[in-house]
PDB file of N, CA and C in Angstrom:
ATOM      1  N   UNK A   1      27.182 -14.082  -1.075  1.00  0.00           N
ATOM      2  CA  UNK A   1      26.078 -13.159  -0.934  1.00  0.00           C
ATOM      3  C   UNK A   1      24.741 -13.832  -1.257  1.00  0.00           C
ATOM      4  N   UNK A   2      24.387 -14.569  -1.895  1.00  0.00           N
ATOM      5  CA  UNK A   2      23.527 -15.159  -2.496  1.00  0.00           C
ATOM      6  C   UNK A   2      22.827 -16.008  -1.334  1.00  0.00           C
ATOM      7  N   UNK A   3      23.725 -16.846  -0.880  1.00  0.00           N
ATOM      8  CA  UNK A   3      23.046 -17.475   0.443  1.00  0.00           C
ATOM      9  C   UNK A   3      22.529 -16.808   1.606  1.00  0.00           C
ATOM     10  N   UNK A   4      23.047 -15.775   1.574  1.00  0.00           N
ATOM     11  CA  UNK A   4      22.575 -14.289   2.207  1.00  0.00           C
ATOM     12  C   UNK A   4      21.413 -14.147   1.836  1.00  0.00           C
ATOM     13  N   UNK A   5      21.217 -14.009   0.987  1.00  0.00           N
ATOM     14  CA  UNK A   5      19.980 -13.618   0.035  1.00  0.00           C
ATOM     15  C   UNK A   5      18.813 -14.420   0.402  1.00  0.00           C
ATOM     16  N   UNK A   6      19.115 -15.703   0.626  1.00  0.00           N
ATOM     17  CA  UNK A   6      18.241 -16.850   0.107  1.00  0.00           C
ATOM     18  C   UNK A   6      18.054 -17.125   1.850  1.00  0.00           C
ATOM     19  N   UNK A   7      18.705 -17.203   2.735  1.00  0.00           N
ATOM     20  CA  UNK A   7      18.612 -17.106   4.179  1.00  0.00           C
ATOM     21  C   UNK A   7      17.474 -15.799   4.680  1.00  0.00           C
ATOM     22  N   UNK A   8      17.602 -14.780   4.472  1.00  0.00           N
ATOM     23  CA  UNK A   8      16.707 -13.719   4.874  1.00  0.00           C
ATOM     24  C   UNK A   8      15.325 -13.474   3.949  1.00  0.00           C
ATOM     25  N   UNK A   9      15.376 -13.761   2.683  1.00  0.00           N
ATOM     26  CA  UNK A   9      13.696 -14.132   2.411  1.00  0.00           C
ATOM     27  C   UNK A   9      13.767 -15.544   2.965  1.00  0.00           C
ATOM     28  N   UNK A  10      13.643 -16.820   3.288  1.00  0.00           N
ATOM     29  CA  UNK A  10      13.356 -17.999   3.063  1.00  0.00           C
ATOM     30  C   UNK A  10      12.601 -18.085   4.842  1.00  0.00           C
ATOM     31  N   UNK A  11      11.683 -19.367   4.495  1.00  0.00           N
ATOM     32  CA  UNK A  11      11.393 -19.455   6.046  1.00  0.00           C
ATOM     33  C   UNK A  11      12.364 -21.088   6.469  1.00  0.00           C
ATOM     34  N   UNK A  12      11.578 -21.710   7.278  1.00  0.00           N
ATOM     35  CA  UNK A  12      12.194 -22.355   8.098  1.00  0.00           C
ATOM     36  C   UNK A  12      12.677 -23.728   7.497  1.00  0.00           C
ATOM     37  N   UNK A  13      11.959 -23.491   5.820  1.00  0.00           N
ATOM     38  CA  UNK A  13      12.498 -25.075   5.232  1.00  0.00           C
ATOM     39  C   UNK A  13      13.725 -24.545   4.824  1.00  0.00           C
ATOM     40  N   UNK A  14      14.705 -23.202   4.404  1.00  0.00           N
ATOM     41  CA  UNK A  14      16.118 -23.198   4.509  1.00  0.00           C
ATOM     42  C   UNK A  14      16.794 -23.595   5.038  1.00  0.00           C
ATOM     43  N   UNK A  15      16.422 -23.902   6.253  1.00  0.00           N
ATOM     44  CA  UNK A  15      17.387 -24.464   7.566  1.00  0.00           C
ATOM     45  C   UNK A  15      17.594 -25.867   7.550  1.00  0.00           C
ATOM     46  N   UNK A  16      16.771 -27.055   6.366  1.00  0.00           N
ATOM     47  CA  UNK A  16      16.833 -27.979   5.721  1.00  0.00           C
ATOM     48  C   UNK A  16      17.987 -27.583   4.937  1.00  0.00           C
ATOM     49  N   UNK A  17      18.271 -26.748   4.069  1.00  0.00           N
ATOM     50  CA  UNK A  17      19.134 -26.882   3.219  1.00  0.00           C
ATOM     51  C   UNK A  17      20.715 -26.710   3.675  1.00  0.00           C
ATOM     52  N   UNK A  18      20.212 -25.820   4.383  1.00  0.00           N
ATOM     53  CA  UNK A  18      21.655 -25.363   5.273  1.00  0.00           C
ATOM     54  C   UNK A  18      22.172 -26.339   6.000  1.00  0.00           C
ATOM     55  N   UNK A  19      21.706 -27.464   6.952  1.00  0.00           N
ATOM     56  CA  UNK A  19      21.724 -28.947   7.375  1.00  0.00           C
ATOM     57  C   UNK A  19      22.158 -29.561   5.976  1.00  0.00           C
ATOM     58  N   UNK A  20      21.312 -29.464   5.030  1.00  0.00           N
ATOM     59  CA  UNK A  20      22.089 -30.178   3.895  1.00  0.00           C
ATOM     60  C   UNK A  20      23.376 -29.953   3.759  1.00  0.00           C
ATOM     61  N   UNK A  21      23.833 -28.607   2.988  1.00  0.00           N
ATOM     62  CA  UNK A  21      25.045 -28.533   2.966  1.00  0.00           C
ATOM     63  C   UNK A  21      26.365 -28.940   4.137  1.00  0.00           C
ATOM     64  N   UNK A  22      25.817 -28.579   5.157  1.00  0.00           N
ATOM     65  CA  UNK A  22      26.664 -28.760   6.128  1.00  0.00           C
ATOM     66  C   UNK A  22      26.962 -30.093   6.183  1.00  0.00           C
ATOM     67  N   UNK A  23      26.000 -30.955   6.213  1.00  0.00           N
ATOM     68  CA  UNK A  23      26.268 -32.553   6.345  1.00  0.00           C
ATOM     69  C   UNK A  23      27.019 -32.882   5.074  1.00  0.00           C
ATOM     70  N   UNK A  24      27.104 -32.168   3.963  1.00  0.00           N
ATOM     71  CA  UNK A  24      27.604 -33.147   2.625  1.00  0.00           C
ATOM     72  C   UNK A  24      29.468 -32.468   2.996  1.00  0.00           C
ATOM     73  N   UNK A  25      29.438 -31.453   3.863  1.00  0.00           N
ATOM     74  CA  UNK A  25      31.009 -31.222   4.243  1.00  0.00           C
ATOM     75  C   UNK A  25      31.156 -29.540   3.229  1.00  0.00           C
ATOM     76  N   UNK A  26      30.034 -29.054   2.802  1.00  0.00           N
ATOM     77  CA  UNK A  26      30.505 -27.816   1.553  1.00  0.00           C
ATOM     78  C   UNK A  26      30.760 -26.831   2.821  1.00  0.00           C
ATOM     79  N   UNK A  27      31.927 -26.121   2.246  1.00  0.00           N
ATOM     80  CA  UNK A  27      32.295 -24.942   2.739  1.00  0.00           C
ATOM     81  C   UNK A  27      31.439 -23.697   2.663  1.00  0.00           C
ATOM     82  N   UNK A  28      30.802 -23.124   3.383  1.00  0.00           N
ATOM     83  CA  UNK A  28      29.966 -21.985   3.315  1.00  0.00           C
ATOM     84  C   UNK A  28      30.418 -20.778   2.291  1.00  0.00           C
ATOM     85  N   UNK A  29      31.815 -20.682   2.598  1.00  0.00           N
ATOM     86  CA  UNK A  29      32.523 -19.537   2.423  1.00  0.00           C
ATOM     87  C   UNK A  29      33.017 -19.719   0.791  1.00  0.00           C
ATOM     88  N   UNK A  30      32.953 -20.889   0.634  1.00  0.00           N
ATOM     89  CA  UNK A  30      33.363 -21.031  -1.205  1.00  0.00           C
ATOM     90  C   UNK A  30      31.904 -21.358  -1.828  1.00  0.00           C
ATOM     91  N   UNK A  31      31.126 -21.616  -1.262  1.00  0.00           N
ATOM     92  CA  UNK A  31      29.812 -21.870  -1.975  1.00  0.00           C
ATOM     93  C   UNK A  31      29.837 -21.648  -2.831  1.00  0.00           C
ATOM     94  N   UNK A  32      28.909 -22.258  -4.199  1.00  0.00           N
ATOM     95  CA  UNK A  32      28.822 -22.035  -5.451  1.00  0.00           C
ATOM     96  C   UNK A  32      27.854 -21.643  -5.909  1.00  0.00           C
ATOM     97  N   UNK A  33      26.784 -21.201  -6.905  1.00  0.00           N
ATOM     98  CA  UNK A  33      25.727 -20.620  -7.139  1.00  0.00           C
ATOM     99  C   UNK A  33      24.802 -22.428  -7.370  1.00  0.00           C
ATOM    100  N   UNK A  34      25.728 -23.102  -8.375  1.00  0.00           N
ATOM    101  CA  UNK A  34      25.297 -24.081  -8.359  1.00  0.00           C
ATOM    102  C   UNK A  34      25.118 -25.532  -7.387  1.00  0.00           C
ATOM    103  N   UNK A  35      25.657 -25.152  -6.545  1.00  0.00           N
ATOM    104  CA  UNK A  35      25.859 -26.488  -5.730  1.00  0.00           C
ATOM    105  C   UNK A  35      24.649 -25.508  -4.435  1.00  0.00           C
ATOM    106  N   UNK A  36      24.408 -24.136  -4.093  1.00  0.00           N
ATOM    107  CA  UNK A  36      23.410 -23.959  -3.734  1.00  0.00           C
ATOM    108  C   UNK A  36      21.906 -24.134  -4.345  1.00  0.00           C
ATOM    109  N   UNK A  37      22.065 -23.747  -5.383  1.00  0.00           N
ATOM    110  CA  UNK A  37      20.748 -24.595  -6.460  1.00  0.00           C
ATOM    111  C   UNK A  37      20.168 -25.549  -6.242  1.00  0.00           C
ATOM    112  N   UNK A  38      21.367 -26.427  -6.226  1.00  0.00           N
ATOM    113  CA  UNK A  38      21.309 -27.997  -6.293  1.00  0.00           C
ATOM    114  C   UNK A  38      20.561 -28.624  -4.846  1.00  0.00           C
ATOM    115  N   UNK A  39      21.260 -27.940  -3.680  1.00  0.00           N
ATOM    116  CA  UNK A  39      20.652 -28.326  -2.767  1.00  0.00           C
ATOM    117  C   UNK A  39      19.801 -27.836  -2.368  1.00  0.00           C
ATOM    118  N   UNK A  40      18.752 -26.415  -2.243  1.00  0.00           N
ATOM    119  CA  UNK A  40      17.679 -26.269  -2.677  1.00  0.00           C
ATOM    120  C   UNK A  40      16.538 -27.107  -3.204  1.00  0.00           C
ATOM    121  N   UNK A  41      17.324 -27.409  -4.228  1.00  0.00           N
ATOM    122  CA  UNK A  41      16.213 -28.541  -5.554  1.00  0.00           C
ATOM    123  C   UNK A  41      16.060 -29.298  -4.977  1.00  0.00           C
ATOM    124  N   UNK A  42      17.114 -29.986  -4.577  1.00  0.00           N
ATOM    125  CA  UNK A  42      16.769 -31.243  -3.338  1.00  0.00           C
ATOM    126  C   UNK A  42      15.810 -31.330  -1.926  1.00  0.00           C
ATOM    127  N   UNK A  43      15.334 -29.704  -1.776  1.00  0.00           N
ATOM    128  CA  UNK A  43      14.372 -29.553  -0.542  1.00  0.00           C
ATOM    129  C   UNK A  43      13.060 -29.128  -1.145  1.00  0.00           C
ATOM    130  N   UNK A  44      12.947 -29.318  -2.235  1.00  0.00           N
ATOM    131  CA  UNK A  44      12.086 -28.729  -2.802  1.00  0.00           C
ATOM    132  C   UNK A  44      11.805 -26.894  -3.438  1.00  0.00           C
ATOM    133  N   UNK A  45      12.817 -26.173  -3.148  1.00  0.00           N
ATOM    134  CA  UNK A  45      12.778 -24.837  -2.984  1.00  0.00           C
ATOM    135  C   UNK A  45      13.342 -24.402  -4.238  1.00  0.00           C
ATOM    136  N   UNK A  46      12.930 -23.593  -4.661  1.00  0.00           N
ATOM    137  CA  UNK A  46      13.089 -22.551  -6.401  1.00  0.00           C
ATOM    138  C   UNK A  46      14.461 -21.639  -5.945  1.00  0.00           C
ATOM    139  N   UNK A  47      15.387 -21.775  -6.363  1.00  0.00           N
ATOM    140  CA  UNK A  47      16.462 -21.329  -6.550  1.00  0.00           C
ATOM    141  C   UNK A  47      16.241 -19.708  -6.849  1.00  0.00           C
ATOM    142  N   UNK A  48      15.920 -19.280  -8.042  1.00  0.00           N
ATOM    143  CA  UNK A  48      15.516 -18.482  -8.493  1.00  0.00           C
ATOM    144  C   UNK A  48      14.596 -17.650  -8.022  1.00  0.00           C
ATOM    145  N   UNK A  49      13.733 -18.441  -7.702  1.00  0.00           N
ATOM    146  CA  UNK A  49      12.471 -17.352  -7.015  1.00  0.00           C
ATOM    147  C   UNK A  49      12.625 -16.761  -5.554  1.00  0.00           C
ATOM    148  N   UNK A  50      13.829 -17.023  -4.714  1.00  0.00           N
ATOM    149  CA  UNK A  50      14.347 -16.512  -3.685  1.00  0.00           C
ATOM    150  C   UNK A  50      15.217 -15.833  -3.968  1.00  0.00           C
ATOM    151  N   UNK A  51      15.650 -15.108  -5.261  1.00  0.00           N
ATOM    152  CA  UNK A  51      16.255 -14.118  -5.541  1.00  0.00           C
ATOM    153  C   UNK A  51      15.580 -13.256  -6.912  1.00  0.00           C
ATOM    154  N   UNK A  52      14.970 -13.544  -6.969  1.00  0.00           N
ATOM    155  CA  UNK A  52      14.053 -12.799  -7.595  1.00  0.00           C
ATOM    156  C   UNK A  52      13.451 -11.474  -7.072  1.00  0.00           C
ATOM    157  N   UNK A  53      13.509 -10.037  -7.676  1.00  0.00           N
ATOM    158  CA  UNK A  53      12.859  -8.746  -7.421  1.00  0.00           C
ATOM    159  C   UNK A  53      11.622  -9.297  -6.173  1.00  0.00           C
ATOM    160  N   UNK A  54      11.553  -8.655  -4.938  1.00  0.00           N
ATOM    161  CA  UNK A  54      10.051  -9.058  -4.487  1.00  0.00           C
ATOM    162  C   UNK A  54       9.117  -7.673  -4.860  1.00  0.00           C
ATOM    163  N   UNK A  55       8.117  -8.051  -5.170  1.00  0.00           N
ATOM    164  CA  UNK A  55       7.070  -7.059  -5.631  1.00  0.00           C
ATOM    165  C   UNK A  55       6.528  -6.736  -4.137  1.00  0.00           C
ATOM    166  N   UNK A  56       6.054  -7.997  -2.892  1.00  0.00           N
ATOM    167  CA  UNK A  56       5.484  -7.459  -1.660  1.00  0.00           C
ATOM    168  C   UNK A  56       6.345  -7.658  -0.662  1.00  0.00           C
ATOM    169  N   UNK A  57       6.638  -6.523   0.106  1.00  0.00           N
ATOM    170  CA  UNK A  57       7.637  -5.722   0.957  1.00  0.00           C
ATOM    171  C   UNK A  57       7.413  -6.541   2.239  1.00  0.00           C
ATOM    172  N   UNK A  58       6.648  -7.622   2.257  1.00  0.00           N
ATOM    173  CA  UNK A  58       6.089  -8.727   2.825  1.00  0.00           C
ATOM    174  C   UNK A  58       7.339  -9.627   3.734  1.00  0.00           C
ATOM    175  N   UNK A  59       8.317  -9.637   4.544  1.00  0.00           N
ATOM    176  CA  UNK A  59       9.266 -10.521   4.940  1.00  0.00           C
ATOM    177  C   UNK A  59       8.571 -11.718   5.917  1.00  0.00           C
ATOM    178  N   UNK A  60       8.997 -13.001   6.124  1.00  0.00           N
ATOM    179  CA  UNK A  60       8.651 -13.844   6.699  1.00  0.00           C
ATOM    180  C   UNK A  60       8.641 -13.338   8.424  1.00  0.00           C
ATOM    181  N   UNK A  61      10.028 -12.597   9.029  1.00  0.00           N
ATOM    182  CA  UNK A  61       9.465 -12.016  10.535  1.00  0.00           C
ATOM    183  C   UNK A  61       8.456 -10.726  10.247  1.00  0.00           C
ATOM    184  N   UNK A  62       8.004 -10.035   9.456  1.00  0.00           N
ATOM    185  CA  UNK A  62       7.030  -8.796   9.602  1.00  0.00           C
ATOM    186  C   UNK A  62       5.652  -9.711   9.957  1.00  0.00           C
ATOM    187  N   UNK A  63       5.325 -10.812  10.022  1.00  0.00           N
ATOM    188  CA  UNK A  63       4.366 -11.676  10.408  1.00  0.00           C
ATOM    189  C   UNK A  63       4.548 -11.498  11.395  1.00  0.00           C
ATOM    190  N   UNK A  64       5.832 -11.742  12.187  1.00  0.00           N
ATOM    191  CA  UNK A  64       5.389 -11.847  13.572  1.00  0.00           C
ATOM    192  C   UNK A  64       5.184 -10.806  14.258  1.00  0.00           C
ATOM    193  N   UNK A  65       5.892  -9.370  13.608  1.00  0.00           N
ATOM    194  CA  UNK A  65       5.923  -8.049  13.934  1.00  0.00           C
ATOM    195  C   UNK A  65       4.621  -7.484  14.403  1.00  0.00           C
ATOM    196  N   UNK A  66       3.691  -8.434  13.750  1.00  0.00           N
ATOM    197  CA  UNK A  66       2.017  -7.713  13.475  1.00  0.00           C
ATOM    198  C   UNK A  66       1.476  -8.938  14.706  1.00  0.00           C
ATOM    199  N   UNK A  67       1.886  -9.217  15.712  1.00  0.00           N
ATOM    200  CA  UNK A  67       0.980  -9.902  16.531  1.00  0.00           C
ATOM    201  C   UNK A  67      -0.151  -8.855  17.518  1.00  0.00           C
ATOM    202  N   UNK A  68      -1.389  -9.211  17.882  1.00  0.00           N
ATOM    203  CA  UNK A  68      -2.188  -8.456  18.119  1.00  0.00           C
ATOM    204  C   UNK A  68      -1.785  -8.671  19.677  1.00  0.00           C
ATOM    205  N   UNK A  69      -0.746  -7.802  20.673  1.00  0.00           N
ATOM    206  CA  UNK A  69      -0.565  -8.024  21.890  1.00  0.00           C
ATOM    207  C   UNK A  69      -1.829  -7.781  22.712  1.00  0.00           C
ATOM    208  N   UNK A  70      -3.243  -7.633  22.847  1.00  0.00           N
ATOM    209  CA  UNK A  70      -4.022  -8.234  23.312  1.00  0.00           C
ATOM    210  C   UNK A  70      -4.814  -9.174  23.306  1.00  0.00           C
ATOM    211  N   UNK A  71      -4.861  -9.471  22.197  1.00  0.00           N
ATOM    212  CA  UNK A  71      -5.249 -11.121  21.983  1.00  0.00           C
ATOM    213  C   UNK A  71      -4.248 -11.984  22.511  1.00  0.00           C
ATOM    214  N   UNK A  72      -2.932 -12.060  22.557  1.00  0.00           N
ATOM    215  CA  UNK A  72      -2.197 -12.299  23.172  1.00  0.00           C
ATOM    216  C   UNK A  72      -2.256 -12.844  24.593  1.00  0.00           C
ATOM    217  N   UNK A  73      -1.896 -11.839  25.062  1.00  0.00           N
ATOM    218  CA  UNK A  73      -2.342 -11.570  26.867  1.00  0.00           C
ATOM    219  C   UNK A  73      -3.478 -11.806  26.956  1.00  0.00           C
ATOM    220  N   UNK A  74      -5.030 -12.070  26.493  1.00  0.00           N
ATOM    221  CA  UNK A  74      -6.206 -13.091  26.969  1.00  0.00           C
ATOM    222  C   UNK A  74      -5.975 -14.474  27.071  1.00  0.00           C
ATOM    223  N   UNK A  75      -5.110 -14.746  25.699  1.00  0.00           N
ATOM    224  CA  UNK A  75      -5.186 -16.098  25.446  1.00  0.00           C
ATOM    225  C   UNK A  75      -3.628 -16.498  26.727  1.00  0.00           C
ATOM    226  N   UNK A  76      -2.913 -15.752  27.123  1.00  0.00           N
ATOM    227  CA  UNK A  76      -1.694 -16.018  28.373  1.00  0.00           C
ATOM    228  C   UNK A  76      -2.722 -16.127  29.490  1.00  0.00           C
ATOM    229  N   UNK A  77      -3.536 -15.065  29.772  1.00  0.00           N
ATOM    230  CA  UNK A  77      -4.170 -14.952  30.775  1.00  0.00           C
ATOM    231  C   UNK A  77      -5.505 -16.488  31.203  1.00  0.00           C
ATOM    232  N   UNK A  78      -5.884 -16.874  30.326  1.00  0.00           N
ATOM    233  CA  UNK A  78      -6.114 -18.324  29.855  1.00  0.00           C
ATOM    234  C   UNK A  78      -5.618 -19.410  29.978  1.00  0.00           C
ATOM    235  N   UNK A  79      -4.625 -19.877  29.448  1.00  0.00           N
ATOM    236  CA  UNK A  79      -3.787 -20.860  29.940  1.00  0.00           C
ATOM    237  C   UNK A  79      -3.041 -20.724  31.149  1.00  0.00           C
ATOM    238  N   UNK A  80      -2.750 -19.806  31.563  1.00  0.00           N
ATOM    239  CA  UNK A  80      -2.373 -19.485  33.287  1.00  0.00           C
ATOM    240  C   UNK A  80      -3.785 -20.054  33.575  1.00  0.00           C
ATOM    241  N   UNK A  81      -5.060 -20.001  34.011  1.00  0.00           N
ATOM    242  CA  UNK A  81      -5.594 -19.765  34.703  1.00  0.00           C
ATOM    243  C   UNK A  81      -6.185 -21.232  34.993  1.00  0.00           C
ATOM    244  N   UNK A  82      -6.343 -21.829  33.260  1.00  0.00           N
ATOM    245  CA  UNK A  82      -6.021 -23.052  32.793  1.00  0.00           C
ATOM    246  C   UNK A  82      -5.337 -24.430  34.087  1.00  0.00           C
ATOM    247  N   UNK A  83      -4.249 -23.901  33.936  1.00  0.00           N
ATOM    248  CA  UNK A  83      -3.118 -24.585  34.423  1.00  0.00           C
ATOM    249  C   UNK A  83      -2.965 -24.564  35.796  1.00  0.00           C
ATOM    250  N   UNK A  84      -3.626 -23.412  36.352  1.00  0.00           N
ATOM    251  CA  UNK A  84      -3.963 -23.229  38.047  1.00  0.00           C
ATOM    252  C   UNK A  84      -5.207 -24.458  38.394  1.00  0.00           C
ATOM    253  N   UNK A  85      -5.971 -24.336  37.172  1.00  0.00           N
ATOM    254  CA  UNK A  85      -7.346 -25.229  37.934  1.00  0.00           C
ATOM    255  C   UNK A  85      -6.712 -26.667  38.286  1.00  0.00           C
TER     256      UNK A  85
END
């Protein structure tokens, strides 16, 4: 559960760790609290503070949730037009 945990807050430097583990041969499914720690520490990432209470309801995709779809479509409409010249 924990890697659960640490997968759905974390952004894209998890996917470093997860490459970690996988390459050293650890089993996902027996994972340890500590040998996830460990490799964490090794990416630079706080063990702890990715399971820690979050105070802001803030998730790494609600960023993308909030894109302004007309700013968007100017800046598409742009590089199309771009790419025609």
């Amino acid at each position: 559960m924990r890697l659960e945990v640490v997968c759905s807050r974390g952004d894209r430097r998890v996917g470093h760790v997860l490459e970690d583990l996988y390459d050293s041969g650890t089993d996902l499914k027996t994972l340890t609290k500590a040998q996830l720690a460990e490799a964490m520490t090794r990416h630079g990432l706080d063990y702890d503070r990715h399971l820690r209470h979050m105070d802001d309801a803030v998730l790494p995709w609600h960023i993308l949730d909030h894109v302004d779809r007309h700013a968007e479509q100017l800046l598409t409409n742009v590089l199309t037009t771009r790419e025609a010249q």
